[in-house]
C-alpha atoms as a PDB file:
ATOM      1  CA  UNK A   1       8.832  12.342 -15.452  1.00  0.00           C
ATOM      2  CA  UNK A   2      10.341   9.095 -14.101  1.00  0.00           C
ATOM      3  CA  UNK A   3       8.006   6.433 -12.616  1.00  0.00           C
ATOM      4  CA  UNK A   4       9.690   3.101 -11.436  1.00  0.00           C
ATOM      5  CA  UNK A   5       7.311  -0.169 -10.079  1.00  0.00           C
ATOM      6  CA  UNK A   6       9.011  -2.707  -9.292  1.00  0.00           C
ATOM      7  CA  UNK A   7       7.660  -6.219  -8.560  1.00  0.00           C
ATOM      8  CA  UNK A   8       9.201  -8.853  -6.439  1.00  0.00           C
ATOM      9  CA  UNK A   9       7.057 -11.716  -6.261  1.00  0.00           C
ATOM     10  CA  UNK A  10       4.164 -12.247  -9.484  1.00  0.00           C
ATOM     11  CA  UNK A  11       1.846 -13.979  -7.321  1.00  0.00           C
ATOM     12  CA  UNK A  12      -0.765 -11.982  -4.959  1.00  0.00           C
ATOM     13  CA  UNK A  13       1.726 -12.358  -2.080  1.00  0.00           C
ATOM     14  CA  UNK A  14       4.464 -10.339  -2.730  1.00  0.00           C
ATOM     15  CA  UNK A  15       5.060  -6.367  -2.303  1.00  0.00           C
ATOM     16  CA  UNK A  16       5.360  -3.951  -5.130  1.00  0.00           C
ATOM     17  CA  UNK A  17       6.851  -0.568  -4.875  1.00  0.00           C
ATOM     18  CA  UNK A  18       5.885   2.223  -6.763  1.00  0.00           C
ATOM     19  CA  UNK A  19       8.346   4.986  -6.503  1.00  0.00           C
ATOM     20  CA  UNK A  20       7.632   8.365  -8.501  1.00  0.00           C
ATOM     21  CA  UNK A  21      11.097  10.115  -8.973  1.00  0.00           C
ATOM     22  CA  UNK A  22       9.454  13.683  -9.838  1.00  0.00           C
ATOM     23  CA  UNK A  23       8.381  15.972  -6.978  1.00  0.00           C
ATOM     24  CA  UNK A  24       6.475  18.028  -9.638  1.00  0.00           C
ATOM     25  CA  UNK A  25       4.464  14.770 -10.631  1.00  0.00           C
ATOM     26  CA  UNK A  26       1.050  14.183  -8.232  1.00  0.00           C
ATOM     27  CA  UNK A  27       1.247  10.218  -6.972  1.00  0.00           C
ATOM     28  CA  UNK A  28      -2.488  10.540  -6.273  1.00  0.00           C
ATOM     29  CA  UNK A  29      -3.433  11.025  -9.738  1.00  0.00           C
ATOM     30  CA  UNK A  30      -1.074   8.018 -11.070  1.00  0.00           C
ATOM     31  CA  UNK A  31      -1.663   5.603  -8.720  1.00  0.00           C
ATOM     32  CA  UNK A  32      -4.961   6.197  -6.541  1.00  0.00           C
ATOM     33  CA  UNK A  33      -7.553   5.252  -9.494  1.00  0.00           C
ATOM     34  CA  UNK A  34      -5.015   1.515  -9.570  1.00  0.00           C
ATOM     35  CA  UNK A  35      -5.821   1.148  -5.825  1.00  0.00           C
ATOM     36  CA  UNK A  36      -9.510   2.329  -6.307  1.00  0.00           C
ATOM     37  CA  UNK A  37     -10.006  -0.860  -8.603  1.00  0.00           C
ATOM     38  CA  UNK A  38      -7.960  -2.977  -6.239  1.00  0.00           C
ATOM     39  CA  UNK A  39     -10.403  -1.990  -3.346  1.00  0.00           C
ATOM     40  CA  UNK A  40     -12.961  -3.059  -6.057  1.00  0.00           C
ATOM     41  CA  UNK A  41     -11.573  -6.363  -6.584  1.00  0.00           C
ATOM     42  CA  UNK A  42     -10.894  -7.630  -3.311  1.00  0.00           C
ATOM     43  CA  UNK A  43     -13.804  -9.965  -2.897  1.00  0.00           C
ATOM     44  CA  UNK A  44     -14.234 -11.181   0.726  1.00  0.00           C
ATOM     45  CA  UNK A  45     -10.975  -9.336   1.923  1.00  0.00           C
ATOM     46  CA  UNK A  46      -9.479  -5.923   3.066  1.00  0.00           C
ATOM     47  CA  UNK A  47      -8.339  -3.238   1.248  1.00  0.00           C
ATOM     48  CA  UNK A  48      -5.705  -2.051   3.954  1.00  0.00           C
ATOM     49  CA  UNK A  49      -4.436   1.266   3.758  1.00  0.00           C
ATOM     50  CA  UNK A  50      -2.344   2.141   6.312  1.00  0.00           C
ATOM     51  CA  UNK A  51      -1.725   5.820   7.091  1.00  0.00           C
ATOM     52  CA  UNK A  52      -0.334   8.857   9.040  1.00  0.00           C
ATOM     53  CA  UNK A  53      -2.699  11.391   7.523  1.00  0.00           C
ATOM     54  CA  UNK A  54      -6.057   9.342   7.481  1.00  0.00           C
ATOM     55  CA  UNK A  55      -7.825  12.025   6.919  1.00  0.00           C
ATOM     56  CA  UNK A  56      -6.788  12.910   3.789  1.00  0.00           C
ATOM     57  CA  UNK A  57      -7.081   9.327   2.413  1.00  0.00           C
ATOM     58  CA  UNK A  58     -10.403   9.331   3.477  1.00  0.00           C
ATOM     59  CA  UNK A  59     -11.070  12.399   0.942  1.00  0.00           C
ATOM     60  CA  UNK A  60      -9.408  10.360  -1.573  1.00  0.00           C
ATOM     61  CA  UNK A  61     -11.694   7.023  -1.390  1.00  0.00           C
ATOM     62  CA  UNK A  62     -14.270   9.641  -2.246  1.00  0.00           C
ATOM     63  CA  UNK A  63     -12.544  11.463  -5.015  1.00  0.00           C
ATOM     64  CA  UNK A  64     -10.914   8.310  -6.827  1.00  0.00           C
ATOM     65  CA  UNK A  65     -14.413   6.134  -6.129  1.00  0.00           C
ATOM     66  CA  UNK A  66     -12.517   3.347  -3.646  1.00  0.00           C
ATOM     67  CA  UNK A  67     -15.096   0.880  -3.013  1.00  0.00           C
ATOM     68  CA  UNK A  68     -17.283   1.101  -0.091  1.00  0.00           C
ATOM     69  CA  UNK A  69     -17.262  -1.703   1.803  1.00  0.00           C
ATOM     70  CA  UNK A  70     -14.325  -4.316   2.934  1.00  0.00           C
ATOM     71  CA  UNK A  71     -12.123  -1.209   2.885  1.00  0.00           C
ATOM     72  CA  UNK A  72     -10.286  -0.001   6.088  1.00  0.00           C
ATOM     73  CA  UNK A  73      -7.677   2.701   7.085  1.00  0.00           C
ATOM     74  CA  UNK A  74      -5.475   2.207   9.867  1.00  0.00           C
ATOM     75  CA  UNK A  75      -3.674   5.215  11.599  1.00  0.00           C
ATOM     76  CA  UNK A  76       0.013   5.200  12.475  1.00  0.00           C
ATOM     77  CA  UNK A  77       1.669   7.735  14.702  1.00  0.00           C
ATOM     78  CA  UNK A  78       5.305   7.057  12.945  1.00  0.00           C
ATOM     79  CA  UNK A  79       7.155   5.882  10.475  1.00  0.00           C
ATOM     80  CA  UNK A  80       8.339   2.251  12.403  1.00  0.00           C
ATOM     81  CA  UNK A  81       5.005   2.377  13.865  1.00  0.00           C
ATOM     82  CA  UNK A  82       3.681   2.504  10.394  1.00  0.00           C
ATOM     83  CA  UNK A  83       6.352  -0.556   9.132  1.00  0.00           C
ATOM     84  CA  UNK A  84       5.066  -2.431  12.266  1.00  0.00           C
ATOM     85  CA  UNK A  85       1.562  -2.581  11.269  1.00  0.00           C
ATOM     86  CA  UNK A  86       2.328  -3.354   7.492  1.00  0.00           C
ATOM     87  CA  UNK A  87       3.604  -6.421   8.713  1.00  0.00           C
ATOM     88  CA  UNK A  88       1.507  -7.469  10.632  1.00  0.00           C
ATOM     89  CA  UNK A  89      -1.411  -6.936   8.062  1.00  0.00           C
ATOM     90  CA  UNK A  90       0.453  -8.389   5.192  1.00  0.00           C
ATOM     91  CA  UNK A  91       1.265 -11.668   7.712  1.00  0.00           C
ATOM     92  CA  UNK A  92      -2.258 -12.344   8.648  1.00  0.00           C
ATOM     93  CA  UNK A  93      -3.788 -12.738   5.623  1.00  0.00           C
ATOM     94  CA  UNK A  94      -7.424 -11.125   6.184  1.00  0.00           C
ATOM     95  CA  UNK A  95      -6.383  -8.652   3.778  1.00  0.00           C
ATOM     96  CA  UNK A  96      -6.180  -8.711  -0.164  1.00  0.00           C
ATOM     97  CA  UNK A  97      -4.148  -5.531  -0.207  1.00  0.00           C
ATOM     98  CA  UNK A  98      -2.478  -3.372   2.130  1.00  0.00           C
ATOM     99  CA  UNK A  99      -0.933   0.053   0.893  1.00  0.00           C
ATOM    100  CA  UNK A 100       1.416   1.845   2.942  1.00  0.00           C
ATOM    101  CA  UNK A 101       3.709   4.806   1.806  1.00  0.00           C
ATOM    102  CA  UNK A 102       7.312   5.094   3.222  1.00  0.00           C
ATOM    103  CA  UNK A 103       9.947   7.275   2.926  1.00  0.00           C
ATOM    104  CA  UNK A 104      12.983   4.560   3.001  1.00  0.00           C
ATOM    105  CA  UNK A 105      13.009   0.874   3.438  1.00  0.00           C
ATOM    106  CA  UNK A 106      15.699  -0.712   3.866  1.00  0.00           C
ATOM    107  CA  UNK A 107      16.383  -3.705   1.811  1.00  0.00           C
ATOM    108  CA  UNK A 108      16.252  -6.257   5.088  1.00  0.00           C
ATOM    109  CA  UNK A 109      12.508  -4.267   5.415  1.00  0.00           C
ATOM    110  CA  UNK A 110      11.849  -5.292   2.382  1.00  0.00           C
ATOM    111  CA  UNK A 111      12.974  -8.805   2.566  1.00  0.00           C
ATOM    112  CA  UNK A 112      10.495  -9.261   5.638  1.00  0.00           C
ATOM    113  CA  UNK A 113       7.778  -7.472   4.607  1.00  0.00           C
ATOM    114  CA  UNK A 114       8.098  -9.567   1.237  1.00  0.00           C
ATOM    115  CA  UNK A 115       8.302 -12.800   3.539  1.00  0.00           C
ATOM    116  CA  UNK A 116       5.067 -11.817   5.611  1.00  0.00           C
ATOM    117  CA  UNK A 117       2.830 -10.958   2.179  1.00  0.00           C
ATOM    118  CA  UNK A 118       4.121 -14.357   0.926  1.00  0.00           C
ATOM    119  CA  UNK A 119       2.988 -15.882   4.490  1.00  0.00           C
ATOM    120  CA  UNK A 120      -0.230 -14.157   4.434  1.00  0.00           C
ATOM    121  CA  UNK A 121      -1.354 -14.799   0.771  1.00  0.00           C
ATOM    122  CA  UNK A 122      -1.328 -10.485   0.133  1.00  0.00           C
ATOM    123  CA  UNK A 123      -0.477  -8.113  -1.947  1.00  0.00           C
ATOM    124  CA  UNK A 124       1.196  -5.230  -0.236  1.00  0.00           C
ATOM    125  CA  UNK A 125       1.732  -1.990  -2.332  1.00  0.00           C
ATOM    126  CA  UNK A 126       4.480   0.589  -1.199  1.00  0.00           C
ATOM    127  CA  UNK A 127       3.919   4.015  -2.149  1.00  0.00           C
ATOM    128  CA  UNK A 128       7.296   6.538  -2.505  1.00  0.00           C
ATOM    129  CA  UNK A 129       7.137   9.844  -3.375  1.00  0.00           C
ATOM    130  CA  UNK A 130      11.198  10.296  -4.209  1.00  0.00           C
ATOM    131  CA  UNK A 131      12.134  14.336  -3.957  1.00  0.00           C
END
């Protein structure tokens, strides 16, 4: 089992990435019980999660006991659709946290979306799932 985070900025604005390199290994059981205590801890702002299957991570703030309030999930429709609105949550700073799961970013993505958490005082956590 391989599992790779890698942090870019040590204040709360910046973005981390964790990337699990094992198809065989479940990313919900590593990392969902670390963004059910960030939901805990975000005081007076958003959890973000940002989504294409909202459904299922509304099963999971039940199963991993995500915090109940100041929590939101947003739906996208596509992957760039998806990068769009991590921006643009990371930039406006109303959220603590904003989780989004990709399958590539390229490193000019990650250079702006690194730019926009810095701008917007947030920590934005990339999920990757590497087959």
């Amino acid at each position: 089992m391989s599992i790779a985070a890698n942090t870019y900025v040590e204040s709360i604005g910046g973005i981390t990435e964790i990337s699990v390199a094992n198809k065989n290994v479940d990313l919900q059981t590593i990392v969902y019980p670390m963004l059910a205590h960030l939901s805990q801890q975000s005081g007076n702002k958003w959890f973000t999660w940002i989504s294409n299957n909202v459904n299922a991570e509304k099963k999971s703030l039940n199963d991993f006991n995500f915090s109940r309030t100041k929590v939101r999930i947003i739906n996208s429709r596509s992957q760039q659709e998806q990068l769009w609105m991590f921006w643009e949550a990371l930039s406006q700073g109303n959220s603590d946290t904003v989780v989004a799961s990709f399958q590539y970013l390229s490193e000019s993505d990650r250079r702006k979306l690194e730019a926009a958490a810095i701008r917007g005082n947030t920590r934005g956590i990339v999920l990757v799932q590497r087959t």
